[in-house]
C-alpha atoms as a PDB file:
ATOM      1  CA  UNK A   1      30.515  17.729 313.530  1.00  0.00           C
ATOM      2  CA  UNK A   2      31.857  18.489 317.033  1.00  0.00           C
ATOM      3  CA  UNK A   3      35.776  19.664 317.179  1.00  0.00           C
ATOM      4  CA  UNK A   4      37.712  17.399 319.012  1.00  0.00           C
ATOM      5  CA  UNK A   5      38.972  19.905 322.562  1.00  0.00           C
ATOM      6  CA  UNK A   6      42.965  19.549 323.259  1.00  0.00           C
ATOM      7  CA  UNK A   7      45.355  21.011 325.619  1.00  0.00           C
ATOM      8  CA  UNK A   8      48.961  21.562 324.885  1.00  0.00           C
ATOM      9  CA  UNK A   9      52.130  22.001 327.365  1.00  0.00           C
ATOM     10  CA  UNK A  10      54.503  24.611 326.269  1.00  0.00           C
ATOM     11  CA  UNK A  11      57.619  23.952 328.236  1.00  0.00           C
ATOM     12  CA  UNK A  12      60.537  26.943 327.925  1.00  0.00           C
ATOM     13  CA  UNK A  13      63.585  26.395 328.751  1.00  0.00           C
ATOM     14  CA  UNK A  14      66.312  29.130 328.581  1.00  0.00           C
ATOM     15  CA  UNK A  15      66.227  29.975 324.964  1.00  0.00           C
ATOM     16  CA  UNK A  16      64.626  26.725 323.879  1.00  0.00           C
ATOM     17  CA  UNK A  17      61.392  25.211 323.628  1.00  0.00           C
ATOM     18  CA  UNK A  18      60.635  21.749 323.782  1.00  0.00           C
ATOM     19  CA  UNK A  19      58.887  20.160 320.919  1.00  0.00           C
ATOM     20  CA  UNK A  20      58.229  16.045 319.815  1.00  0.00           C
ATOM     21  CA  UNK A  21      59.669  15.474 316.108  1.00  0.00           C
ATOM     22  CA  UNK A  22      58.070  13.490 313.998  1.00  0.00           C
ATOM     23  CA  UNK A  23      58.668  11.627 311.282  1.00  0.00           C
ATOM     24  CA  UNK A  24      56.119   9.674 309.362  1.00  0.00           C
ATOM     25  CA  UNK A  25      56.741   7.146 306.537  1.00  0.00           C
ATOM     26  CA  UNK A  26      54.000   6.811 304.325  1.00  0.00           C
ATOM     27  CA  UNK A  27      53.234   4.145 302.086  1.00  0.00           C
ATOM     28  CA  UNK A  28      54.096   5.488 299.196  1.00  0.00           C
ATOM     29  CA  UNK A  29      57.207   5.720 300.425  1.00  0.00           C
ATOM     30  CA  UNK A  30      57.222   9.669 301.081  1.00  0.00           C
ATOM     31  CA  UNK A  31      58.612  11.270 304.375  1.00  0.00           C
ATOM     32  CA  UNK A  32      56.791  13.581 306.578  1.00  0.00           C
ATOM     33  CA  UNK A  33      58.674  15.653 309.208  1.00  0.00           C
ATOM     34  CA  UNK A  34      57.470  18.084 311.628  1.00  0.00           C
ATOM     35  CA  UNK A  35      57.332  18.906 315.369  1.00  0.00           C
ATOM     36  CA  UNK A  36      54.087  19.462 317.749  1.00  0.00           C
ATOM     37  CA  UNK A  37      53.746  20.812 321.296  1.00  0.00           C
ATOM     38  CA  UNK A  38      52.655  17.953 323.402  1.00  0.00           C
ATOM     39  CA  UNK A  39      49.500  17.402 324.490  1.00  0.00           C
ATOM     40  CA  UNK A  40      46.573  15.783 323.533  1.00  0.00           C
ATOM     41  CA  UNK A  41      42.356  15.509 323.800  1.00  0.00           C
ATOM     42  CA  UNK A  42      40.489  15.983 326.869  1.00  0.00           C
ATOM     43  CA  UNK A  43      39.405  13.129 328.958  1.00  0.00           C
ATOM     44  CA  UNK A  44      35.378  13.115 330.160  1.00  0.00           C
ATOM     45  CA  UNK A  45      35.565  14.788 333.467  1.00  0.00           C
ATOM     46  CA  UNK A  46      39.013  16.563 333.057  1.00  0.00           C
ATOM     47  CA  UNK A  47      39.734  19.898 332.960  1.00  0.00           C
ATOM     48  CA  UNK A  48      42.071  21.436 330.765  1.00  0.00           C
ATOM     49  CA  UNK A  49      44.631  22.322 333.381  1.00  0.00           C
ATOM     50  CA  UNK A  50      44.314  18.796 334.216  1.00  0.00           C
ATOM     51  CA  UNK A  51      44.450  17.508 330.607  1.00  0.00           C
ATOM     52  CA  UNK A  52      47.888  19.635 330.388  1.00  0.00           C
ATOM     53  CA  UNK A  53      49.534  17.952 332.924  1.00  0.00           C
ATOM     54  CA  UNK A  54      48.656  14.686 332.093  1.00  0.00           C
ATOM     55  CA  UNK A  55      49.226  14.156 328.478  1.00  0.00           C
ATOM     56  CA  UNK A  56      52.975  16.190 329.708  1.00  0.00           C
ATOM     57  CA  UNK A  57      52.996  13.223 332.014  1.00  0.00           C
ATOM     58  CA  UNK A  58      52.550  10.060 329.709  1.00  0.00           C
ATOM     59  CA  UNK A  59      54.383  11.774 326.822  1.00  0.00           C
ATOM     60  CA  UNK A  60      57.211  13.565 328.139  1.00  0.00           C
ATOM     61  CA  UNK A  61      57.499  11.617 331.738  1.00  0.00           C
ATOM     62  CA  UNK A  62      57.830  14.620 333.640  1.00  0.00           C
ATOM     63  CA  UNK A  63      55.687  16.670 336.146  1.00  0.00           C
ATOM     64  CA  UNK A  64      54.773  20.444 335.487  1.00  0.00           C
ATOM     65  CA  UNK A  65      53.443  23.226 337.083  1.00  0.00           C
ATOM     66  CA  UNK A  66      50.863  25.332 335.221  1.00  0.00           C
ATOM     67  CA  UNK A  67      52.736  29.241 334.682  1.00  0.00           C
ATOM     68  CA  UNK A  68      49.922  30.404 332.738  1.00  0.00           C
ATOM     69  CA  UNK A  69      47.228  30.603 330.174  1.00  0.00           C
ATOM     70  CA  UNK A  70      48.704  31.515 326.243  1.00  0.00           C
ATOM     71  CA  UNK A  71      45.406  31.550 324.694  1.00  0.00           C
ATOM     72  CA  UNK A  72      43.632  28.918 321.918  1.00  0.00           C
ATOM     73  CA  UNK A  73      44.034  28.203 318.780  1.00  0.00           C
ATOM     74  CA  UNK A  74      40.889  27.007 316.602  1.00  0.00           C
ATOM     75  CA  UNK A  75      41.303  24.454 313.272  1.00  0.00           C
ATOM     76  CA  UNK A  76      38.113  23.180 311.181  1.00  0.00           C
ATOM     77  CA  UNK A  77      38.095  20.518 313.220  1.00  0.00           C
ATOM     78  CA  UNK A  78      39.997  21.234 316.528  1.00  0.00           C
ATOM     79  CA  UNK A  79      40.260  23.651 319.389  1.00  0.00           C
ATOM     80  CA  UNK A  80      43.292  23.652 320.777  1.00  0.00           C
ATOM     81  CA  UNK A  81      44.321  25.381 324.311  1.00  0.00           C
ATOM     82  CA  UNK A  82      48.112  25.867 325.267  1.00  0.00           C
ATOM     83  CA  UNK A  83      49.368  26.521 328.315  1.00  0.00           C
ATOM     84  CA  UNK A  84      53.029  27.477 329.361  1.00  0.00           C
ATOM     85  CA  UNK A  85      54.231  24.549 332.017  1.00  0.00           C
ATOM     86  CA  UNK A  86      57.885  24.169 333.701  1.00  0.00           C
ATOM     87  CA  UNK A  87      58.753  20.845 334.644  1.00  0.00           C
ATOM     88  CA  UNK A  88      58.842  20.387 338.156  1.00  0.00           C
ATOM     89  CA  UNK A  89      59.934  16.655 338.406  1.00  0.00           C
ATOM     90  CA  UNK A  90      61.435  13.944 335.826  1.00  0.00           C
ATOM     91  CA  UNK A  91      63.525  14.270 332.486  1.00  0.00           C
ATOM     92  CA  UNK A  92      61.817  14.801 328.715  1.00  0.00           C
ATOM     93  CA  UNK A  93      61.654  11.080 328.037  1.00  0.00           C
ATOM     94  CA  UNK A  94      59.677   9.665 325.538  1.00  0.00           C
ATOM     95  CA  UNK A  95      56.888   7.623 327.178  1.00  0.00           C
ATOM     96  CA  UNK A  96      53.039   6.579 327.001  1.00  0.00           C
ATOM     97  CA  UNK A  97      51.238   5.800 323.531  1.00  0.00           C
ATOM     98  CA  UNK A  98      54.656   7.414 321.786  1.00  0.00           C
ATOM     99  CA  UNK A  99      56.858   5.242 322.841  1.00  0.00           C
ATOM    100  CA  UNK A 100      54.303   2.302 321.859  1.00  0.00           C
ATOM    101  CA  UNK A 101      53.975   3.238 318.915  1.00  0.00           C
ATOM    102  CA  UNK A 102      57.578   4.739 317.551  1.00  0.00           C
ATOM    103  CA  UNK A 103      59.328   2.538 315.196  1.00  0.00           C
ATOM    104  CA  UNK A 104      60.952   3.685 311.625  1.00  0.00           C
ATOM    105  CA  UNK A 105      57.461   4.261 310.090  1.00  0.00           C
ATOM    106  CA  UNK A 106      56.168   6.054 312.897  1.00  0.00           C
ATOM    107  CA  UNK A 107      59.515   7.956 314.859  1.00  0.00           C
ATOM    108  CA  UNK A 108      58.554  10.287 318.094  1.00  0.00           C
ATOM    109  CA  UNK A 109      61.749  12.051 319.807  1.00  0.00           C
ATOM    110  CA  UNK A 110      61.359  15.033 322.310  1.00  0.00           C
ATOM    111  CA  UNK A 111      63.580  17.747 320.703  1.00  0.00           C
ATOM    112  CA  UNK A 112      64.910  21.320 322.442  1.00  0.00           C
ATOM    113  CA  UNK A 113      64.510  23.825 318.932  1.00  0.00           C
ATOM    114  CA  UNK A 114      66.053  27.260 319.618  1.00  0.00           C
ATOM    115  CA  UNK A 115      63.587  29.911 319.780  1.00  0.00           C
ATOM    116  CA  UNK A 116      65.487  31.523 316.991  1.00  0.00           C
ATOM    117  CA  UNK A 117      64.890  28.428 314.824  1.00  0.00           C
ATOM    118  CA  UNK A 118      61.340  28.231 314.704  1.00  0.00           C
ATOM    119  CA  UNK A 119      61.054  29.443 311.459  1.00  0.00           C
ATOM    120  CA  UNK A 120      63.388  26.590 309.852  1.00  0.00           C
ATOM    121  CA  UNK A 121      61.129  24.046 311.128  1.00  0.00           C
ATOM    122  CA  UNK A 122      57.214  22.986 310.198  1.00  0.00           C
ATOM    123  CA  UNK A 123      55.625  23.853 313.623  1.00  0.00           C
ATOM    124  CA  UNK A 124      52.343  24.449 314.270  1.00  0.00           C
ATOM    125  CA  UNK A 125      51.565  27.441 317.206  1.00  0.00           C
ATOM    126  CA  UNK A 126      54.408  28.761 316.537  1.00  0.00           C
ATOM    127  CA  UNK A 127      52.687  32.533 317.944  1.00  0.00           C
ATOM    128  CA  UNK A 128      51.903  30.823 321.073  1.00  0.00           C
ATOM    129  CA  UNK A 129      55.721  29.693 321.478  1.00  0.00           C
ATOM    130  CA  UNK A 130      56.925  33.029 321.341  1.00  0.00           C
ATOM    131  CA  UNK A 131      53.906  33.872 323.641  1.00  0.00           C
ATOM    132  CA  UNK A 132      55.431  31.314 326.239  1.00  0.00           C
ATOM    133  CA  UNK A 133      58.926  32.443 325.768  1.00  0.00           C
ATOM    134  CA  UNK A 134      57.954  36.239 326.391  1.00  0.00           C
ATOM    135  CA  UNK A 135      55.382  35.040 329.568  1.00  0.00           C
ATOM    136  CA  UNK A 136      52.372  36.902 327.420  1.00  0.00           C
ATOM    137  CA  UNK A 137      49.567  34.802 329.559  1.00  0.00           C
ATOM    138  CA  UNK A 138      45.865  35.671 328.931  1.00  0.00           C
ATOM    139  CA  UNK A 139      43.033  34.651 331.896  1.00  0.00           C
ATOM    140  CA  UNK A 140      41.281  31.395 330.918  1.00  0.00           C
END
């Protein structure tokens, strides 16, 4: 089975990162929260940079520059490249397929976590956040 190829924006700011919570109601009537670094999978002809900067654009509404490289992170079923990003136009807003589909079930909301709070909160990357925060890049 091929592993589905993502990119993921890690946007800094001050001592904060910014993450989209999520909370997922389940049928059984359970609740799931937890925060991921946006991004998403990589079109057919895109490159990761440009992968970044898109899914940052259609979920967040902002533009970013590309600071640097943090490294990759590998699942059973994923790969998953993240990239440190500052926004360079626009205001975190909830927009694109997110804002489609949010509704009590199914909440998104962009969220700035203190670094300090990472560990309080389910997270995934949470390594590559700190990488971000302390501008550790890696060449591509």
């Amino acid at each position: 089975m091929e592993k589905r190829v993502s990119a993921r924006g890690i946007i800094i700011d001050g001592d904060k990162v910014y993450a989209m919570f999520r909370r997922r109601i389940k049928e059984d009537g359970s609740i799931k929260e937890y925060y991921v670094i946006p991004g998403g999978g990589i079109k057919q002809g895109e490159t990761l940079e440009e992968n970044v900067k898109r899914e940052l654009k259609e979920e967040f509404s902002v533009d970013v520059d590309i600071i640097g490289y943090l490294g990759v992170d590998e699942g059973n079923d994923s790969i998953a490249h993240f990239f440190s990003c500052k926004i360079v136009t626009g205001t975190p807003m909830l927009g694109g397929e997110e804002l489609k589909r949010c509704c009590e079930e199914n909440f998104y909301e962009i969220k700035k976590v203190k670094i300090e709070d990472l560990d309080d909160i389910d997270i995934l990357a949470k390594d590559m956040i700190m990488k971000a925060y302390n501008n550790e890049f890696i060449e591509l």
